[in-house]
N, C-alpha and C. Protein backbone atom coordinates (compact mmCIF):
# COMPACT_ATOMS: atom_id res chain seq x y z
N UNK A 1 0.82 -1.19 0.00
CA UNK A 1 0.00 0.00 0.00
C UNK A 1 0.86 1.25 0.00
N UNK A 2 1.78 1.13 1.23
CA UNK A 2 2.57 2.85 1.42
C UNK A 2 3.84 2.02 0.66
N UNK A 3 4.69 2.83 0.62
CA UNK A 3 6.25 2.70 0.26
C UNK A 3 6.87 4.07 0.88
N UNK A 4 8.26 3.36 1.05
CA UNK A 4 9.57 4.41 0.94
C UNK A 4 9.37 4.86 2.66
N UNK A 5 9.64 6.36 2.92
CA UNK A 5 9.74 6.28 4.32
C UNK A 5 8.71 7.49 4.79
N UNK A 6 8.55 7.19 6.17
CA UNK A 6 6.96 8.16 6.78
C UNK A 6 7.37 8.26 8.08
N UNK A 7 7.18 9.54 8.32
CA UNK A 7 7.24 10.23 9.97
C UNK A 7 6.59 9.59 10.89
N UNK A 8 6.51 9.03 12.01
CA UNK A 8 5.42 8.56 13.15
C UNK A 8 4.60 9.39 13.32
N UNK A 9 3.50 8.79 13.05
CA UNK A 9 1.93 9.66 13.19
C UNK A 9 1.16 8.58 13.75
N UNK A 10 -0.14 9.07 14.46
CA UNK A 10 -0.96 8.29 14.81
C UNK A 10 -2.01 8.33 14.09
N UNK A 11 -3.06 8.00 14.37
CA UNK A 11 -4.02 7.89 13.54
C UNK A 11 -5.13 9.25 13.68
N UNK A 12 -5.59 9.92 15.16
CA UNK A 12 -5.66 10.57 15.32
C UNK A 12 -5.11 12.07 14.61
N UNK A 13 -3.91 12.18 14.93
CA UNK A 13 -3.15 12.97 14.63
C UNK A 13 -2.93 13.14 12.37
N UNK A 14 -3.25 12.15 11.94
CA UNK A 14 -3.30 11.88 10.70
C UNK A 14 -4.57 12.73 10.26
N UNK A 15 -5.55 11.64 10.70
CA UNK A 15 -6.72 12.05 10.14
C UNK A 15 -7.36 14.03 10.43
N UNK A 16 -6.79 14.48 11.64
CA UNK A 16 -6.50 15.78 11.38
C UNK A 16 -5.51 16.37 9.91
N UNK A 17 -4.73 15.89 9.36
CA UNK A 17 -3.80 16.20 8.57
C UNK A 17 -4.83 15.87 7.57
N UNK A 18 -5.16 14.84 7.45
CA UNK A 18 -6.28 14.81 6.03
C UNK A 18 -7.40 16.07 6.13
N UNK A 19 -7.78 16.37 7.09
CA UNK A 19 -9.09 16.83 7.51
C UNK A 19 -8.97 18.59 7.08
N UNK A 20 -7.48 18.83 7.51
CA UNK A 20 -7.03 19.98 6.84
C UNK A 20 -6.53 20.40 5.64
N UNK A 21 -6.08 19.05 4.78
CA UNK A 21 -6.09 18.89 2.94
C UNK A 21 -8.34 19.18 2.72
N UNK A 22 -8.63 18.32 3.36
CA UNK A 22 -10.38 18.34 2.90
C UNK A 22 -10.33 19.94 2.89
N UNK A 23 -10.11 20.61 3.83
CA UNK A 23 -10.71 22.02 3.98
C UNK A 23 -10.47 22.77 3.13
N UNK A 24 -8.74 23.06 3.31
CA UNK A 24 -8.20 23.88 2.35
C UNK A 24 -8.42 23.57 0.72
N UNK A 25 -8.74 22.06 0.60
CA UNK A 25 -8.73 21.59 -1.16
C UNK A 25 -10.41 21.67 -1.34
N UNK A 26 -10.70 21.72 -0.66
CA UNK A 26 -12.67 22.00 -1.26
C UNK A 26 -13.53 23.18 -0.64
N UNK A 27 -12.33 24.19 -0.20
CA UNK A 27 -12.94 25.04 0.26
C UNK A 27 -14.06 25.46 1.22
N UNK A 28 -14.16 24.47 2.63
CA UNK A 28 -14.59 24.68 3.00
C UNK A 28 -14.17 24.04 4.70
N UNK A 29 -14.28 25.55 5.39
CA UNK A 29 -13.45 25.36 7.07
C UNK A 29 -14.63 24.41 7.65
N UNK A 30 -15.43 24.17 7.83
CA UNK A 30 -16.52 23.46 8.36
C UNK A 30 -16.29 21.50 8.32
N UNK A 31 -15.08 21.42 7.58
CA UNK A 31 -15.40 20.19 7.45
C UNK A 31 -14.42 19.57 8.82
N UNK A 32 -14.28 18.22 8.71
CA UNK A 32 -13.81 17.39 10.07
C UNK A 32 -13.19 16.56 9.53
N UNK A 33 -13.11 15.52 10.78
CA UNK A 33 -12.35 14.04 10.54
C UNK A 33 -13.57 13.27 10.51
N UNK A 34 -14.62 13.56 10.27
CA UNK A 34 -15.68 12.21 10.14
C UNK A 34 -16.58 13.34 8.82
N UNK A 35 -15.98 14.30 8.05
CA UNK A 35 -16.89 14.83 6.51
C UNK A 35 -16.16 13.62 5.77
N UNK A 36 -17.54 13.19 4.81
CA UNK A 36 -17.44 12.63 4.04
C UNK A 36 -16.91 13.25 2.67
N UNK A 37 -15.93 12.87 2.34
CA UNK A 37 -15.47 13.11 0.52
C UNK A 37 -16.24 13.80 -0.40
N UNK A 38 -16.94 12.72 -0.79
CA UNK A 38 -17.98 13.02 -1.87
C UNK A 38 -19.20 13.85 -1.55
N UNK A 39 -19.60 13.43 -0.05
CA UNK A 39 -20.45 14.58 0.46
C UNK A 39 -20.47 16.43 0.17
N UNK A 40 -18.91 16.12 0.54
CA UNK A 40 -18.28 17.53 0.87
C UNK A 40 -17.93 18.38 -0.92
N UNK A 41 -18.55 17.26 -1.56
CA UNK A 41 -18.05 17.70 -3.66
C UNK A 41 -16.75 17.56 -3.76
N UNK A 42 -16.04 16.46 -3.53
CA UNK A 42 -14.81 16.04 -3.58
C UNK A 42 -15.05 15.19 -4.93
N UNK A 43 -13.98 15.73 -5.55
CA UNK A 43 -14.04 14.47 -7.29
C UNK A 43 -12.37 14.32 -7.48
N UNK A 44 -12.25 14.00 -8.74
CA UNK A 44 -10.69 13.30 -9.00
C UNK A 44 -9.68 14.22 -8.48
N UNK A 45 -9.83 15.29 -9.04
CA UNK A 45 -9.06 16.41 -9.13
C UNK A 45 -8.61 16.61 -7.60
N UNK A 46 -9.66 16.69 -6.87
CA UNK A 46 -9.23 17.21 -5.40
C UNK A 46 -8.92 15.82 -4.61
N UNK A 47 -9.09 15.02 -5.19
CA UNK A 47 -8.42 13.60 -4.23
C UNK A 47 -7.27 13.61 -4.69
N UNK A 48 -6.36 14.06 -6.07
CA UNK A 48 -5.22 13.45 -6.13
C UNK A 48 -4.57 14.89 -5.64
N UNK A 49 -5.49 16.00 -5.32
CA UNK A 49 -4.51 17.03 -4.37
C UNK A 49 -4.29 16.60 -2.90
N UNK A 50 -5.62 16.29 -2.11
CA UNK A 50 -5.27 15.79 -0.97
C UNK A 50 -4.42 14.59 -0.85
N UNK A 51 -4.20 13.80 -1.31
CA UNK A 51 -3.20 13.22 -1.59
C UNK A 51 -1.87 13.34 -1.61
N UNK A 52 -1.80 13.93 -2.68
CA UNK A 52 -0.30 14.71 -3.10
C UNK A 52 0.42 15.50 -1.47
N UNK A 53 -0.76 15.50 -1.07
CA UNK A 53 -0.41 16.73 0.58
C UNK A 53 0.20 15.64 1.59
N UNK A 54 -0.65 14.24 1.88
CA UNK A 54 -0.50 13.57 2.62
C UNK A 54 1.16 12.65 1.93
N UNK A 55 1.29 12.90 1.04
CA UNK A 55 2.03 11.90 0.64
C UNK A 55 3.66 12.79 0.79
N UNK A 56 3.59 14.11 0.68
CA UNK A 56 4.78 14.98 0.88
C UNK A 56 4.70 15.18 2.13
N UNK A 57 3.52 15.19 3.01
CA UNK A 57 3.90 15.29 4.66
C UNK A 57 4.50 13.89 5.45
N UNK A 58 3.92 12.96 4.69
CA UNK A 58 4.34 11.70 5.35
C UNK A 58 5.78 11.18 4.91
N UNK A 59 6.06 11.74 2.90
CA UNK A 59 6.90 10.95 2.42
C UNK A 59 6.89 9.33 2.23
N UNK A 60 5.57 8.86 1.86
CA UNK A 60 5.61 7.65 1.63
C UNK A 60 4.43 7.96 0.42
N UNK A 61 4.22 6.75 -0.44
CA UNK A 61 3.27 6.97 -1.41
C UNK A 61 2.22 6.55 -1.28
N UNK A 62 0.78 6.71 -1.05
CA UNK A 62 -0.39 6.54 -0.67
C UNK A 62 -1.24 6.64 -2.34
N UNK A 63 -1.56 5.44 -2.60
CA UNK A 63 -2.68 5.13 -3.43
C UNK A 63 -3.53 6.04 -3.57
N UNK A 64 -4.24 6.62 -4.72
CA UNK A 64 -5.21 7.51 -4.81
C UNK A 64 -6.58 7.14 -3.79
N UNK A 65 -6.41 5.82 -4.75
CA UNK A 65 -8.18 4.99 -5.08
C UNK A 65 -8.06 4.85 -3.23
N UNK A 66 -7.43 4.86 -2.16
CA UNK A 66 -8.08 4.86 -1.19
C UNK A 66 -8.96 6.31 -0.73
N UNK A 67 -8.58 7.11 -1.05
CA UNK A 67 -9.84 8.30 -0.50
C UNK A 67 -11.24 8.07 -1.29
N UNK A 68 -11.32 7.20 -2.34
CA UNK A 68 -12.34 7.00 -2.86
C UNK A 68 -12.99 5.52 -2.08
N UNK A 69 -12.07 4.48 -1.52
CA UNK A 69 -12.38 3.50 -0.84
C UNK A 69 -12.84 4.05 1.08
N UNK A 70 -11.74 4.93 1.14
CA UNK A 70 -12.09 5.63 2.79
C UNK A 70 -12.30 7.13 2.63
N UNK A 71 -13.57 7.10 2.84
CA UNK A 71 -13.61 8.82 2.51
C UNK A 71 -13.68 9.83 3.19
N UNK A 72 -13.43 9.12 4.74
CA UNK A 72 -13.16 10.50 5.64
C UNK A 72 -11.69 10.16 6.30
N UNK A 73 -11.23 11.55 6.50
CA UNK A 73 -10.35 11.25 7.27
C UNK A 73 -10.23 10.71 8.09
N UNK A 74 -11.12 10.32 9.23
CA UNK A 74 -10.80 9.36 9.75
C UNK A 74 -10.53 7.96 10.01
N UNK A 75 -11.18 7.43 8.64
CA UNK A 75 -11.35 6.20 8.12
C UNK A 75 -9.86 5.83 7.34
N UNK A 76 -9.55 7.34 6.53
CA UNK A 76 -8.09 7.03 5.78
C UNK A 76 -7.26 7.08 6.87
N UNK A 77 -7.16 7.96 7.69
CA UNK A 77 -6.26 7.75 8.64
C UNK A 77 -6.07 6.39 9.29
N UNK A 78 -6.66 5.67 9.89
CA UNK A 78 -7.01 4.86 10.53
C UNK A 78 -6.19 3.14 9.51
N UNK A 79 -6.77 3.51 8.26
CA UNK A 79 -5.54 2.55 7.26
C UNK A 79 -4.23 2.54 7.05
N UNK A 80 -3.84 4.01 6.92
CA UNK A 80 -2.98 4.41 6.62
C UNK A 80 -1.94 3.78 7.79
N UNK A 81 -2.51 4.76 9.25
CA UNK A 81 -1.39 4.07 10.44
C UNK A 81 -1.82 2.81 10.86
N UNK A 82 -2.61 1.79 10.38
CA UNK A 82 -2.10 0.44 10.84
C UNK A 82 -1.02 -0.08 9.42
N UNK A 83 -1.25 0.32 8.58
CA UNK A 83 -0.26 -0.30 7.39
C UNK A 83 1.06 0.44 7.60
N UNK A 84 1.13 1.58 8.48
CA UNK A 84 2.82 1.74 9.26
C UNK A 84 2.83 1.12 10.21
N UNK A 85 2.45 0.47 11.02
CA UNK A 85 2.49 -0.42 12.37
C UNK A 85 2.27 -1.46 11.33
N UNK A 86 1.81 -1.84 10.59
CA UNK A 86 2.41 -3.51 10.01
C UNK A 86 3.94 -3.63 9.59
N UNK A 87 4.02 -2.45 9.29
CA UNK A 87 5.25 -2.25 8.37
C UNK A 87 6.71 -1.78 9.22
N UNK A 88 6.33 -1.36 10.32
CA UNK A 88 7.40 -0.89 11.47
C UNK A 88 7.71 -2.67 12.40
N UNK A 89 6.34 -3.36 12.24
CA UNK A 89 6.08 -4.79 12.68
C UNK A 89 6.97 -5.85 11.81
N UNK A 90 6.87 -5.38 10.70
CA UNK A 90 8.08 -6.56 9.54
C UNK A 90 9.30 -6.19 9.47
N UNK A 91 9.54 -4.75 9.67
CA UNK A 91 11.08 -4.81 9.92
C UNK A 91 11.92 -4.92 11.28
N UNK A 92 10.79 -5.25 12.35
CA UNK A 92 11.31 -5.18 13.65
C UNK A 92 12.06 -6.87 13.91
């Protein structure tokens, strides 16, 4: 899923980081860690920006098609840091 290398984040702490790509990329401060994507008029364009955000803050590469599979931040978050705790788990 991820590759290459990523800062320690929690999941919590993530899904804020998404929650603030949602805002700033769809224009609107109102949203959270439990606004939905598509709810919020999220389409291609602004998933492969939020993306692009999470993937230069973390430095690892994160799949598009998951904000379309998890569409709130808290849900992406929540994948994201167990697939670094699997992955901190295989090289330990």
């Amino acid at each position: 899923m991820t590759t290459a290398h990523h800062t320690s984040i929690d999941a919590p702490e993530l899904a804020e980081l998404i929650a603030i790509g949602y805002r700033e990329t769809l224009g609107d401060a109102t949203l959270d860690t439990a606004s939905d994507f598509f709810e919020a008029g999220g389409d291609s364009l602004a998933a492969f920006q939020i993306i692009a955000r999470v993937q230069d803050t973390l430095g690892t590469e994160v799949p598009v098609a998951l904000i379309f599979t998890y569409p709130t931040p808290a849900e992406l978050a929540e994948v994201l840091a167990a697939d670094f705790a699997d992955r901190a788990a295989d090289q330990a």
